[in-house]
C-alpha atoms as a PDB file:
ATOM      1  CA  UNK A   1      16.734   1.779  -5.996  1.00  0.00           C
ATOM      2  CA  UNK A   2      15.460  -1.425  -4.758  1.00  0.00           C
ATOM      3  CA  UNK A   3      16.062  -2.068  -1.040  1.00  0.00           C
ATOM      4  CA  UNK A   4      19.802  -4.441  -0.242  1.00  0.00           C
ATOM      5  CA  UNK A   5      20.374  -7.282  -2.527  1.00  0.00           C
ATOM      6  CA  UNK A   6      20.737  -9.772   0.485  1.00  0.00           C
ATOM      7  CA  UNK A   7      17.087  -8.488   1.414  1.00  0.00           C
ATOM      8  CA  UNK A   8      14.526 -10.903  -0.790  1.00  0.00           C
ATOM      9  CA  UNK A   9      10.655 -11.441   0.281  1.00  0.00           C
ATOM     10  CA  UNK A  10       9.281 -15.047  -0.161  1.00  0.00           C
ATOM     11  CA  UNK A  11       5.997 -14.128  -1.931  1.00  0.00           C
ATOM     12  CA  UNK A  12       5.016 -17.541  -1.913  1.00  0.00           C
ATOM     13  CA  UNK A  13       5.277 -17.248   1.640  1.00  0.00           C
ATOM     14  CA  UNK A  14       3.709 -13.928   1.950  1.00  0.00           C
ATOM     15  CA  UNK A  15       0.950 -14.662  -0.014  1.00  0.00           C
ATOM     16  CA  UNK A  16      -0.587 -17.604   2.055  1.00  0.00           C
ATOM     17  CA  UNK A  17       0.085 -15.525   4.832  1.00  0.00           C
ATOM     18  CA  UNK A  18      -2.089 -13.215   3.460  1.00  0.00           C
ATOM     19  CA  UNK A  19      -4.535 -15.671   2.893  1.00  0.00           C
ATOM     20  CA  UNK A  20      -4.636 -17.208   5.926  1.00  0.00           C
ATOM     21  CA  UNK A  21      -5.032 -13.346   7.387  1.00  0.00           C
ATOM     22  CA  UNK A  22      -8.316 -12.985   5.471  1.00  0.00           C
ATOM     23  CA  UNK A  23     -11.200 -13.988   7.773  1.00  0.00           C
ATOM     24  CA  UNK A  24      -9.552 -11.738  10.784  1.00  0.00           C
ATOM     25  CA  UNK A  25      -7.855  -9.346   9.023  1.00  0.00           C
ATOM     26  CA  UNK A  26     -10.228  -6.634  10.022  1.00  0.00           C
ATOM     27  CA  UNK A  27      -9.810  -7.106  13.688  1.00  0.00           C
ATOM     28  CA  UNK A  28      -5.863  -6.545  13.172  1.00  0.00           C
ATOM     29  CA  UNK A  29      -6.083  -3.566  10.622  1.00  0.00           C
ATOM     30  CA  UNK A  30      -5.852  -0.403  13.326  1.00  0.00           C
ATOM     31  CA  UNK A  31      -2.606   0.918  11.708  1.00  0.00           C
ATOM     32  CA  UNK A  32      -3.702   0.340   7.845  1.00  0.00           C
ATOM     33  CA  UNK A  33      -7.321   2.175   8.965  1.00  0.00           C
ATOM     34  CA  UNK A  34      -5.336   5.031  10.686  1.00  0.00           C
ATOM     35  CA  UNK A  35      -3.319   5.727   7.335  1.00  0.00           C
ATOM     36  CA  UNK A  36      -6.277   5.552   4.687  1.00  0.00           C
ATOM     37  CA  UNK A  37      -7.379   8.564   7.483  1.00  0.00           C
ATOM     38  CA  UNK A  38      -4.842  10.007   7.119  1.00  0.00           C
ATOM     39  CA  UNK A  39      -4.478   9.887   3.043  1.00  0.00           C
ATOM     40  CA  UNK A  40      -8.123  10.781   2.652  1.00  0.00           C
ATOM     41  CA  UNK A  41      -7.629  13.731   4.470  1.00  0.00           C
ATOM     42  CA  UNK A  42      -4.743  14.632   2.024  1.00  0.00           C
ATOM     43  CA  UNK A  43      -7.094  14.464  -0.930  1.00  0.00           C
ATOM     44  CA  UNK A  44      -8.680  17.443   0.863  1.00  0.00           C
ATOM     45  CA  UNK A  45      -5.760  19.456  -1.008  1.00  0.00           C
ATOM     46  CA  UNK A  46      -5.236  18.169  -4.282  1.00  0.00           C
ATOM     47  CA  UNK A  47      -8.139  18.681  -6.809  1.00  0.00           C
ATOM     48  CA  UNK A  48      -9.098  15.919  -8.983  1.00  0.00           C
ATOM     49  CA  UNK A  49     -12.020  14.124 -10.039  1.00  0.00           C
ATOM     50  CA  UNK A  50     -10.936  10.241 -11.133  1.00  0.00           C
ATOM     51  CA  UNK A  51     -12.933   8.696 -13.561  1.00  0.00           C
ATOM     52  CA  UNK A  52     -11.485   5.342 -13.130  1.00  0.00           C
ATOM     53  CA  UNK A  53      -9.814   4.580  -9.607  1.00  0.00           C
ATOM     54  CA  UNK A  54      -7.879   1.078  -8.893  1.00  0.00           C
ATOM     55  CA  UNK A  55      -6.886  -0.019  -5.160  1.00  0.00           C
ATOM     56  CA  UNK A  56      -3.694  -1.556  -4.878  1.00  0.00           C
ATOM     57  CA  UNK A  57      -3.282  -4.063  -2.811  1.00  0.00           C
ATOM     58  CA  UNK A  58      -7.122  -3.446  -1.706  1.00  0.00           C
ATOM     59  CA  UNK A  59      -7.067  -6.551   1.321  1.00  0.00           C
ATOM     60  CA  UNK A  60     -11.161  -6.815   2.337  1.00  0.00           C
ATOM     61  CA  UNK A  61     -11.722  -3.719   0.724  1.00  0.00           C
ATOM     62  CA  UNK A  62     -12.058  -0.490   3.851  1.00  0.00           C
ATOM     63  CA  UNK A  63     -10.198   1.745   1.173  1.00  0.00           C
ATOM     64  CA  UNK A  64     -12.850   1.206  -1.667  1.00  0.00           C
ATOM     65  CA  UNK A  65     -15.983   2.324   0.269  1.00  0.00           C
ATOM     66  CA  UNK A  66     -13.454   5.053   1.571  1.00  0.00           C
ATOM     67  CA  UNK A  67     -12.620   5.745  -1.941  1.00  0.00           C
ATOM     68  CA  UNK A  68     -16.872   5.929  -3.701  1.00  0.00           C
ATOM     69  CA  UNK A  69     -17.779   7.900  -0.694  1.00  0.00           C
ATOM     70  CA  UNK A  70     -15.297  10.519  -1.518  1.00  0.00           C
ATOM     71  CA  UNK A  71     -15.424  10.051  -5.380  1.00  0.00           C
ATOM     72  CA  UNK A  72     -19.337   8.746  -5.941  1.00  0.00           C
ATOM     73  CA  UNK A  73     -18.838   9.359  -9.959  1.00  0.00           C
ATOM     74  CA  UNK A  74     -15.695   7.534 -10.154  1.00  0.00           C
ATOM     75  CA  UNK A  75     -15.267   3.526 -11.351  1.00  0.00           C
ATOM     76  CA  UNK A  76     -13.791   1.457  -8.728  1.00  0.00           C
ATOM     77  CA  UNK A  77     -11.499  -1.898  -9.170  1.00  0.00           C
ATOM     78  CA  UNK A  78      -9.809  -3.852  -6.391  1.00  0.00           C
ATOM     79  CA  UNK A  79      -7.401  -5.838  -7.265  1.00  0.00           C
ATOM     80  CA  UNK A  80      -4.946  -7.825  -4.540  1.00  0.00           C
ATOM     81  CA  UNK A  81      -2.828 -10.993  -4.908  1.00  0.00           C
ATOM     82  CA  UNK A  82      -4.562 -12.759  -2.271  1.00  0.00           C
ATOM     83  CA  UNK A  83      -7.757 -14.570  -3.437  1.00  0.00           C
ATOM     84  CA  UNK A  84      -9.305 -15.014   0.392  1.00  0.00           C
ATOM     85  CA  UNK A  85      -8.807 -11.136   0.633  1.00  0.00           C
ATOM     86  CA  UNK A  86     -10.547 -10.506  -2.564  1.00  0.00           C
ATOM     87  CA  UNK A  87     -13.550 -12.744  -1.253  1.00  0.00           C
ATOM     88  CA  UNK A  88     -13.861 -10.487   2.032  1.00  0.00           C
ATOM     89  CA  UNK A  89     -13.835  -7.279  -0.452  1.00  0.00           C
ATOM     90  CA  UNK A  90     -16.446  -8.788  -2.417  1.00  0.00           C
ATOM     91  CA  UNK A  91     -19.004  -9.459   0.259  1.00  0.00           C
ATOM     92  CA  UNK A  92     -18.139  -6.039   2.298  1.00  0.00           C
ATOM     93  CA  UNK A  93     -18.829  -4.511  -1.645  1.00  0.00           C
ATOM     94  CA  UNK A  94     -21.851  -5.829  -2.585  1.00  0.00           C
ATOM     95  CA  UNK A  95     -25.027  -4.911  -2.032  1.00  0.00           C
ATOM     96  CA  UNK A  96     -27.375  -7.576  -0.212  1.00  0.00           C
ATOM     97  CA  UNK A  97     -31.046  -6.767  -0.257  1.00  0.00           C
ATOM     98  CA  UNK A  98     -33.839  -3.987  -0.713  1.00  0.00           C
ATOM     99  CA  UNK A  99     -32.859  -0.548   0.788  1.00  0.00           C
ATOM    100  CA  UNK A 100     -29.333  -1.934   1.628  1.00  0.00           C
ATOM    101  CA  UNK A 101     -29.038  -2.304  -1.914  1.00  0.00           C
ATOM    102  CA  UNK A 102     -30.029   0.656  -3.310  1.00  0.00           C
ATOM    103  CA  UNK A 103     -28.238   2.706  -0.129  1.00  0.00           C
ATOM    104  CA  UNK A 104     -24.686   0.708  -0.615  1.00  0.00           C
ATOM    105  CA  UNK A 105     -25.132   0.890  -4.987  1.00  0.00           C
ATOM    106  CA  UNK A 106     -25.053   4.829  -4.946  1.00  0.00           C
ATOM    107  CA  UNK A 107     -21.841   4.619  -3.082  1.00  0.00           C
ATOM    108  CA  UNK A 108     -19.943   2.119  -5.063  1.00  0.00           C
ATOM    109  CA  UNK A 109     -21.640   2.520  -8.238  1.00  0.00           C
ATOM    110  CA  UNK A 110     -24.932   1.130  -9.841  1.00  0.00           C
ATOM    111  CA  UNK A 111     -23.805  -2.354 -10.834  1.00  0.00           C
ATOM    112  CA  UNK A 112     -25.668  -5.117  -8.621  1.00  0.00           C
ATOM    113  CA  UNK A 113     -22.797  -7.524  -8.032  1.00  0.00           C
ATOM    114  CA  UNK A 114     -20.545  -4.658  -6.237  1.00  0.00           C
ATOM    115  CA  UNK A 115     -17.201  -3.420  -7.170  1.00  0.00           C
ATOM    116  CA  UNK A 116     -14.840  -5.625  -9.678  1.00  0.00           C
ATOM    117  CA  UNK A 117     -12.007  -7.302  -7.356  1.00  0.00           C
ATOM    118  CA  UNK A 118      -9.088  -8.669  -9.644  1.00  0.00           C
ATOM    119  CA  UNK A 119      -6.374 -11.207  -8.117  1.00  0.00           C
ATOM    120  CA  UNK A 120      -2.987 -10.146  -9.619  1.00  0.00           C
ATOM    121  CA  UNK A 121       0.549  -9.322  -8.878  1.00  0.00           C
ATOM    122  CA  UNK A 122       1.568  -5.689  -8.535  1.00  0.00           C
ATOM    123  CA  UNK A 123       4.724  -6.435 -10.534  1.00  0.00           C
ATOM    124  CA  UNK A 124       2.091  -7.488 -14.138  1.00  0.00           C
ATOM    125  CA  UNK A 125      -0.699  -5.328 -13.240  1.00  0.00           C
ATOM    126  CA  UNK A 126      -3.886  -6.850 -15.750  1.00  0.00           C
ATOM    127  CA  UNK A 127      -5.507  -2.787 -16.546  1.00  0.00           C
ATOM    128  CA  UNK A 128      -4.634  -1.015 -20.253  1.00  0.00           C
ATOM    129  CA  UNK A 129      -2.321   1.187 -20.415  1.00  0.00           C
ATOM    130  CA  UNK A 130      -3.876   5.226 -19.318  1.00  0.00           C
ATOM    131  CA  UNK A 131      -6.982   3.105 -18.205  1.00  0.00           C
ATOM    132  CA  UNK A 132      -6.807   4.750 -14.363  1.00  0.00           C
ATOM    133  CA  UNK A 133      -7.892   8.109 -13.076  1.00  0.00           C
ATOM    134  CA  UNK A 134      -6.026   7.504  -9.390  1.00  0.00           C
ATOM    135  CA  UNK A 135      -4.343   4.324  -8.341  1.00  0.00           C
ATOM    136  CA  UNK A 136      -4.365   4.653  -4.318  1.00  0.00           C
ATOM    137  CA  UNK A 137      -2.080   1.993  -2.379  1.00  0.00           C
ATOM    138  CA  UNK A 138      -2.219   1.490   1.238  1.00  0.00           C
ATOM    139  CA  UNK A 139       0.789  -0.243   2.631  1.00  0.00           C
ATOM    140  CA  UNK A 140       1.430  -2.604  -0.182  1.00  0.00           C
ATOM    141  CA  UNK A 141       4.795  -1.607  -0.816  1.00  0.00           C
ATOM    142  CA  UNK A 142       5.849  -3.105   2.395  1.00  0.00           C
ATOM    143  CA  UNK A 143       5.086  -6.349   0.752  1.00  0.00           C
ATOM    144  CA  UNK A 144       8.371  -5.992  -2.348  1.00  0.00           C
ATOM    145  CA  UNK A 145      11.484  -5.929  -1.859  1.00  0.00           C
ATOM    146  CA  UNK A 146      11.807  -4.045  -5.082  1.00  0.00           C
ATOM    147  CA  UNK A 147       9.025  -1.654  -5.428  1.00  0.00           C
ATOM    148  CA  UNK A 148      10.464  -0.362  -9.116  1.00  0.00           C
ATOM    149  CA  UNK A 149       8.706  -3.001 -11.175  1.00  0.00           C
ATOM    150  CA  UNK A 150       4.861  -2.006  -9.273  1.00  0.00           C
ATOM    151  CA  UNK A 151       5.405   1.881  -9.765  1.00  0.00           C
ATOM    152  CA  UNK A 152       6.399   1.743 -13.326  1.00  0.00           C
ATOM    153  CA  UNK A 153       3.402  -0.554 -13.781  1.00  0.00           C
ATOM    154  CA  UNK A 154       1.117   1.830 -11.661  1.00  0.00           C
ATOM    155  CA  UNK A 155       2.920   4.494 -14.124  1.00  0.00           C
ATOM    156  CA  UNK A 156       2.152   2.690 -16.947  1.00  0.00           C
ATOM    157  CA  UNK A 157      -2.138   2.363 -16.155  1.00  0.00           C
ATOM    158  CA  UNK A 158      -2.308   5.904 -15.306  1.00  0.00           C
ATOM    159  CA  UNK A 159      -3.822   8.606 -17.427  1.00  0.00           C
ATOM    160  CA  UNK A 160      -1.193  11.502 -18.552  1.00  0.00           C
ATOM    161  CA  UNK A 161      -2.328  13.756 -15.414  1.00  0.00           C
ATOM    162  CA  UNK A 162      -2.997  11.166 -13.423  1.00  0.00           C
ATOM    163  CA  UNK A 163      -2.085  10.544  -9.517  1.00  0.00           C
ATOM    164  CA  UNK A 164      -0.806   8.222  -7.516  1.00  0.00           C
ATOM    165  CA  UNK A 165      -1.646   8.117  -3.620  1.00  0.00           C
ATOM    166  CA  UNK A 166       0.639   5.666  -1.215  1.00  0.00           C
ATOM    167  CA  UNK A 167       1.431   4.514   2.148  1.00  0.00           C
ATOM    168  CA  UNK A 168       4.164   2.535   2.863  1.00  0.00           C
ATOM    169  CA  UNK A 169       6.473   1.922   6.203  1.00  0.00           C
ATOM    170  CA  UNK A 170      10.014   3.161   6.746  1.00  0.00           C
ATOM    171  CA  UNK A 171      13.091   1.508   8.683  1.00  0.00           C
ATOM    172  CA  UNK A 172      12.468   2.475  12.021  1.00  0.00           C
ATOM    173  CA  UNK A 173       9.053   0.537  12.172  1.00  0.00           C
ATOM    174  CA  UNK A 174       9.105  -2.121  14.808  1.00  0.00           C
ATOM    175  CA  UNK A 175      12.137  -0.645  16.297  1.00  0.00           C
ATOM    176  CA  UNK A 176      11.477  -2.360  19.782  1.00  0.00           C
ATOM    177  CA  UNK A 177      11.071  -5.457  18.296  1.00  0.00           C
ATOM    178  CA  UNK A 178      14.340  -5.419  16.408  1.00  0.00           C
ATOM    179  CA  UNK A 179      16.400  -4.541  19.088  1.00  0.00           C
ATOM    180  CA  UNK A 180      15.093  -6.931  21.394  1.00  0.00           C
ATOM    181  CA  UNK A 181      15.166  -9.680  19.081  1.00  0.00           C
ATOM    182  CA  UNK A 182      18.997 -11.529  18.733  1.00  0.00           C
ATOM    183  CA  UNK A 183      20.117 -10.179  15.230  1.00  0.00           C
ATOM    184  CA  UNK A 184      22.352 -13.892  14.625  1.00  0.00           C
ATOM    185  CA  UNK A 185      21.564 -15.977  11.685  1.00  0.00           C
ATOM    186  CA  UNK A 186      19.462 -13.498   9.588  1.00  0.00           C
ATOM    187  CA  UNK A 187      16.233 -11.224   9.456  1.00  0.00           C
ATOM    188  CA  UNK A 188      14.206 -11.792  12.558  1.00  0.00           C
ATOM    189  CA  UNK A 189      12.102  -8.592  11.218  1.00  0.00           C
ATOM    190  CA  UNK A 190      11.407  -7.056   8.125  1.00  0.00           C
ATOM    191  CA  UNK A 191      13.463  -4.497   6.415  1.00  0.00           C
ATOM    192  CA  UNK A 192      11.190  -1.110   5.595  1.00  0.00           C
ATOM    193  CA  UNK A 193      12.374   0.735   2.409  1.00  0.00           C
ATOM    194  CA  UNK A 194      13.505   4.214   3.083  1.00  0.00           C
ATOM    195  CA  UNK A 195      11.661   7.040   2.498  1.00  0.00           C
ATOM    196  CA  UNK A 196      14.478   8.495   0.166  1.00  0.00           C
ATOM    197  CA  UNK A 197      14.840   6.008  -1.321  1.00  0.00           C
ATOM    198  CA  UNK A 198      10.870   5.352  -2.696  1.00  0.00           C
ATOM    199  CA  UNK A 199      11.756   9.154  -4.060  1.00  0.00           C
ATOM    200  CA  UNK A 200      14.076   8.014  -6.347  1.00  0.00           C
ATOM    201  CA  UNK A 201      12.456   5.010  -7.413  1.00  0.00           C
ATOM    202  CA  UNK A 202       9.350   7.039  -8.346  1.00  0.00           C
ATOM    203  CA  UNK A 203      11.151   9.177 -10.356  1.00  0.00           C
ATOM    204  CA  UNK A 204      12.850   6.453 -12.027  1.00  0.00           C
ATOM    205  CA  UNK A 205       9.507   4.902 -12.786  1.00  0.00           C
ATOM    206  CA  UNK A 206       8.469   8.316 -14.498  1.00  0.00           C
ATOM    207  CA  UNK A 207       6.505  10.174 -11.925  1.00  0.00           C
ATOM    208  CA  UNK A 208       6.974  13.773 -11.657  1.00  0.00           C
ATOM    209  CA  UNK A 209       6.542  15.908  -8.294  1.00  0.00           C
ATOM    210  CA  UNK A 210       6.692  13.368  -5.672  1.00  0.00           C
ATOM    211  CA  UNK A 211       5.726  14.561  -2.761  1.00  0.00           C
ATOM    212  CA  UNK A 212       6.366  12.836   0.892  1.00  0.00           C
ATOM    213  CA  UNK A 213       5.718  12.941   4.236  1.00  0.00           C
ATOM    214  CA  UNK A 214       6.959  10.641   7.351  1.00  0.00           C
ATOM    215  CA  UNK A 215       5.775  10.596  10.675  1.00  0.00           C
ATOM    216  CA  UNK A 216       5.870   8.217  13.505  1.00  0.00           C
ATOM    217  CA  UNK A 217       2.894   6.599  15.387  1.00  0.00           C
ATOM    218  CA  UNK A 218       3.189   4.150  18.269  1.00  0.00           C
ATOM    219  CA  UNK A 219       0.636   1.513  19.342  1.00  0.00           C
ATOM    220  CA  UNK A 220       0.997   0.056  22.480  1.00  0.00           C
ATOM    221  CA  UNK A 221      -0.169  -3.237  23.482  1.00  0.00           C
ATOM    222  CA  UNK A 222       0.133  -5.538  27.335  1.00  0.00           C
ATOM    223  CA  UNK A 223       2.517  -8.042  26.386  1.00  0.00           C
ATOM    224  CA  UNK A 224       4.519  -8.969  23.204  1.00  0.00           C
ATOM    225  CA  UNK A 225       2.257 -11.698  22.626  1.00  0.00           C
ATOM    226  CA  UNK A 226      -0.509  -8.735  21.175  1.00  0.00           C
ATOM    227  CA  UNK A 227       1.737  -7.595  18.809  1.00  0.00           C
ATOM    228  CA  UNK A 228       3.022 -10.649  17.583  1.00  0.00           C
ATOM    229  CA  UNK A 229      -0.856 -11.602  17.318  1.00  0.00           C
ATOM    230  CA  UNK A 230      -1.669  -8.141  15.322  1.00  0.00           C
ATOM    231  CA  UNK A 231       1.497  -9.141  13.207  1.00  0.00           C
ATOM    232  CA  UNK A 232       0.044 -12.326  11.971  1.00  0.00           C
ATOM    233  CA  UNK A 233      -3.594 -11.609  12.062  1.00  0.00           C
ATOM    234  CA  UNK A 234      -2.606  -8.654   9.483  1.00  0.00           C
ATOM    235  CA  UNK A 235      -0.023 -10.644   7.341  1.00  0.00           C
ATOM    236  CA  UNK A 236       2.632  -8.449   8.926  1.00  0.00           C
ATOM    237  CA  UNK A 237       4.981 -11.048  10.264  1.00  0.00           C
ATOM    238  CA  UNK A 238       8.226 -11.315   8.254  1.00  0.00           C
ATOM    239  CA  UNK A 239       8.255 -12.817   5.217  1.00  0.00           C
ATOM    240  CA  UNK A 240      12.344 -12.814   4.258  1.00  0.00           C
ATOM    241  CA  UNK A 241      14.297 -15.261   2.571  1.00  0.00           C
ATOM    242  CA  UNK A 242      16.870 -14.874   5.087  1.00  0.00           C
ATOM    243  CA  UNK A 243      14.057 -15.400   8.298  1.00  0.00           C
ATOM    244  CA  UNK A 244      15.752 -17.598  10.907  1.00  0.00           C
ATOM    245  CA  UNK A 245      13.456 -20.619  11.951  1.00  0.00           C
ATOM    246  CA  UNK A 246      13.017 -20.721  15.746  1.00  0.00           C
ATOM    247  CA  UNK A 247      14.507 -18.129  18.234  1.00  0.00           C
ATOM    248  CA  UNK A 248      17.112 -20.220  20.029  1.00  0.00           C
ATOM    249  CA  UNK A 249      13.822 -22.232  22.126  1.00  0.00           C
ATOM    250  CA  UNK A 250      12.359 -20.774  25.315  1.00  0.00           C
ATOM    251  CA  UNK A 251      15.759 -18.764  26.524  1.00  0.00           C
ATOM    252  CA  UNK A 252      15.453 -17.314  23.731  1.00  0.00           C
ATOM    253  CA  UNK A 253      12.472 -15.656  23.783  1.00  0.00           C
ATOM    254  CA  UNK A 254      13.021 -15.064  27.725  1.00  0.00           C
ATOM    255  CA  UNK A 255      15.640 -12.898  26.754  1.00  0.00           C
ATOM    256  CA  UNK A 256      13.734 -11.170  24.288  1.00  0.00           C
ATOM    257  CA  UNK A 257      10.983 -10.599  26.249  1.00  0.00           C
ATOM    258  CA  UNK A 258      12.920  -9.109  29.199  1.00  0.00           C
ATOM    259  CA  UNK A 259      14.543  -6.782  26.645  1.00  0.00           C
ATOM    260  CA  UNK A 260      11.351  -5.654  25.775  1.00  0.00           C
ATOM    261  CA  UNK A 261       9.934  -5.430  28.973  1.00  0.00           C
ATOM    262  CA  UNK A 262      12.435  -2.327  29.880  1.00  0.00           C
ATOM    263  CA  UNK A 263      10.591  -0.199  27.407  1.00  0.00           C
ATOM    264  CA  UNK A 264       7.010  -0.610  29.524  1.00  0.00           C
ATOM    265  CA  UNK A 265       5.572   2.570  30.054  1.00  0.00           C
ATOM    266  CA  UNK A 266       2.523   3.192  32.243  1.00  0.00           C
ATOM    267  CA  UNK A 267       1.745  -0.762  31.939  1.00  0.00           C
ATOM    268  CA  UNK A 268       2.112  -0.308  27.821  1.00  0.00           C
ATOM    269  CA  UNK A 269       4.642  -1.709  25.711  1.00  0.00           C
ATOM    270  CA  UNK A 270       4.888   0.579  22.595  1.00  0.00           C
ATOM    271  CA  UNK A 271       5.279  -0.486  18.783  1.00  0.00           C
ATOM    272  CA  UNK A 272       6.506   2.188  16.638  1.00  0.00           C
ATOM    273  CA  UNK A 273       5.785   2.824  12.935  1.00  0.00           C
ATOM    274  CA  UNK A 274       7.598   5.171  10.523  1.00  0.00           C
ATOM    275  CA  UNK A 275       4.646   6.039   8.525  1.00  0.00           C
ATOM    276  CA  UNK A 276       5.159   7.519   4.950  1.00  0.00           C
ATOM    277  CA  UNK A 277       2.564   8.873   2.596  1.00  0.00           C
ATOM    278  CA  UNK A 278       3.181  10.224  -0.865  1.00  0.00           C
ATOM    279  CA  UNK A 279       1.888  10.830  -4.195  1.00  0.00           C
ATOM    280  CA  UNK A 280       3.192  11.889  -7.695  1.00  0.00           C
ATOM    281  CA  UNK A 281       1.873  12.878 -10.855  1.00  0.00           C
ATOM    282  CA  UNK A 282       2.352  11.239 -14.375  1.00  0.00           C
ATOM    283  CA  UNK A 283       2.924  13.790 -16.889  1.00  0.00           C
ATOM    284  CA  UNK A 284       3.527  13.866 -20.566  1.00  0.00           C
ATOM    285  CA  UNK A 285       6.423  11.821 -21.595  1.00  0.00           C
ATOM    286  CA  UNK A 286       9.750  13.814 -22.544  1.00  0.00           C
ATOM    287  CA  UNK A 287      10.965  10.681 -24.584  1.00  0.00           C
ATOM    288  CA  UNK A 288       9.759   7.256 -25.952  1.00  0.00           C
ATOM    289  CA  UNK A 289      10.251   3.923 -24.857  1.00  0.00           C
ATOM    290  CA  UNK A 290      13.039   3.697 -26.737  1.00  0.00           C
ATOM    291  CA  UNK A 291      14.803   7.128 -25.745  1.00  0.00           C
ATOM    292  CA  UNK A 292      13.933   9.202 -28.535  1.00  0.00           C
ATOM    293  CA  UNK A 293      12.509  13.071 -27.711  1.00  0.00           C
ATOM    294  CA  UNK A 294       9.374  13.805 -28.327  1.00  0.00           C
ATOM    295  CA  UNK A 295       8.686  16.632 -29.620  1.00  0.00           C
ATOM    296  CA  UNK A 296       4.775  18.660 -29.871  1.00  0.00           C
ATOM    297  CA  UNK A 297       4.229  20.657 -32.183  1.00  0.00           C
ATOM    298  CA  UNK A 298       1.527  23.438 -31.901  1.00  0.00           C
ATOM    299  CA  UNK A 299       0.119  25.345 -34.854  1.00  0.00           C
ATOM    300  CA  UNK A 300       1.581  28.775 -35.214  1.00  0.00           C
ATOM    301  CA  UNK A 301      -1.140  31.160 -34.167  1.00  0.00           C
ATOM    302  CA  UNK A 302      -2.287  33.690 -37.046  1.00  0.00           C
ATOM    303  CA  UNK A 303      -2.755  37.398 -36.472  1.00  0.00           C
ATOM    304  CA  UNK A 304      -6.472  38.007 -37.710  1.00  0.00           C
ATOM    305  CA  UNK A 305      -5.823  42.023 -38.174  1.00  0.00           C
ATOM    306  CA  UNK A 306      -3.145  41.463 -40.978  1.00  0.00           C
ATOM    307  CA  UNK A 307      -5.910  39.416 -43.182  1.00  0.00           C
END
């Protein structure tokens, strides 16, 4: 199910955040480093070996280099909606000179000009169908309001056998904030998709065995101002349709402030983050796209003795 109707993203919006994020991202990307940690270490338990592996929503590209150092063998291909984010993965991707070169080729494959970034939308992803091995996604589901229409397409590149690895963020991320913000005259922070509710959507999307996780993690910064600088730096800041403009001028946010303020612990403020991880499997279709059965048929095995 996709999260409440009233809820809509303004992608437009989003994405020029996201652009304007670029050349600083990586100074603002603690959490999103923590979690592909955290998911790498999962892959410690599930045995594959990806031909083909696709990043979604790659940003400046951390999760590929991740990604070939685990899985040398494998094909990499980045692909994000936000063309100044693509440019940072290129450069961090591609080899520059002499034994740099040759060092940073045999971890993300031989071809001189690095890994292949794509700039697309999740929703109309640009990949053949069964093209992918693994399609990994680090907190780009925080960026739909609907994430249906990305996991069926995720679905739909995947191999039969194939996996998909995610991260996303669930409601009681930013918690603090929320509460300390006025809640009048719409969204003052964005609304995180339950985890229960990504469950269902993957298996409406045709994934088998989901399996999830949630756990909370807390950053703590000296003043508001830090996170709301993190927020922006990482294209974090919300991005709703229903976003109020302004917070009522400076009493405002003197009030909000001083709400926060109560929460200081040894001279921290904390920012908490439901943080979910996941993956399911594609297996072989039960039915077409059309909703007829399908049916295998196996050649009846012959009993050599009565020959």
């Amino acid at each position: 199910m996709a999260q409440d109707q009233d809820f809509q993203l303004d992608r437009r919006l989003l994405r020029q955040r996201f652009d304007r994020a670029a050349a600083r991202y990586d100074s603002a990307d603690v959490l999103a480093r923590e979690i592909a940690r955290r998911m790498d270490e999962r892959l410690d338990y599930i045995r594959i070996s990806p031909k083909r592996i696709v990043d979604l929503g790659c940003g400046t590209g951390s999760d590929l280099l991740k990604l070939a150092a685990r899985f040398p063998e494998a094909a990499l291909i980045g692909l994000d909606f936000s063309l100044p984010m693509l440019e940072q993965c290129r450069r961090r991707t591609t080899p520059q000179s002499g034994t740099a070169r040759r060092l940073l080729g045999r971890l993300i494959g031989s071809s001189p000009h690095g890994t292949p970034v794509v700039a697309a939308d999740a929703n109309a992803l640009p990949l053949p169908r069964a093209s992918v091995s693994l399609a990994w996604s680090n907190l780009m589901l925080p960026g739909l309001h609907d994430p249906l229409p990305a996991l069926q397409e995720a679905h739909r590149v995947l191999e039969v056998g194939g996996l998909l690895m995610f991260s996303s963020l669930g409601p009681d991320t930013l918690r603090e904030l929320r509460e300390a913000l006025p809640d009048q005259a719409g969204e003052r922070v964005h609304r995180f998709i339950d985890m229960h509710d990504i469950g269902d959507v993957l298996v409406k999307a045709g994934f088998s065995d989901p399996v999830m996780d949630m756990e909370m993690l807390t950053l703590t910064y000296n003043d508001v101002d830090g996170l709301l600088s993190d927020l922006r730096a990482s294209g974090g800041n919300n991005a709703a349709s229903s976003r109020p403009r302004g917070l009522s001028g400076r009493d405002g946010w003197a009030a909000a402030r001083a709400h926060y303020e109560k929460l200081r612990t040894e001279g921290r403020l904390p920012a908490t983050f439901e943080v979910i991880q996941g993956h399911a499997w594609k297996a072989p279709a039960k039915t077409t796209e059309d909703g007829r059965a399908v049916i295998q048929f196996r050649p009846r095995q012959t009993d050599s003795s009565s020959s």
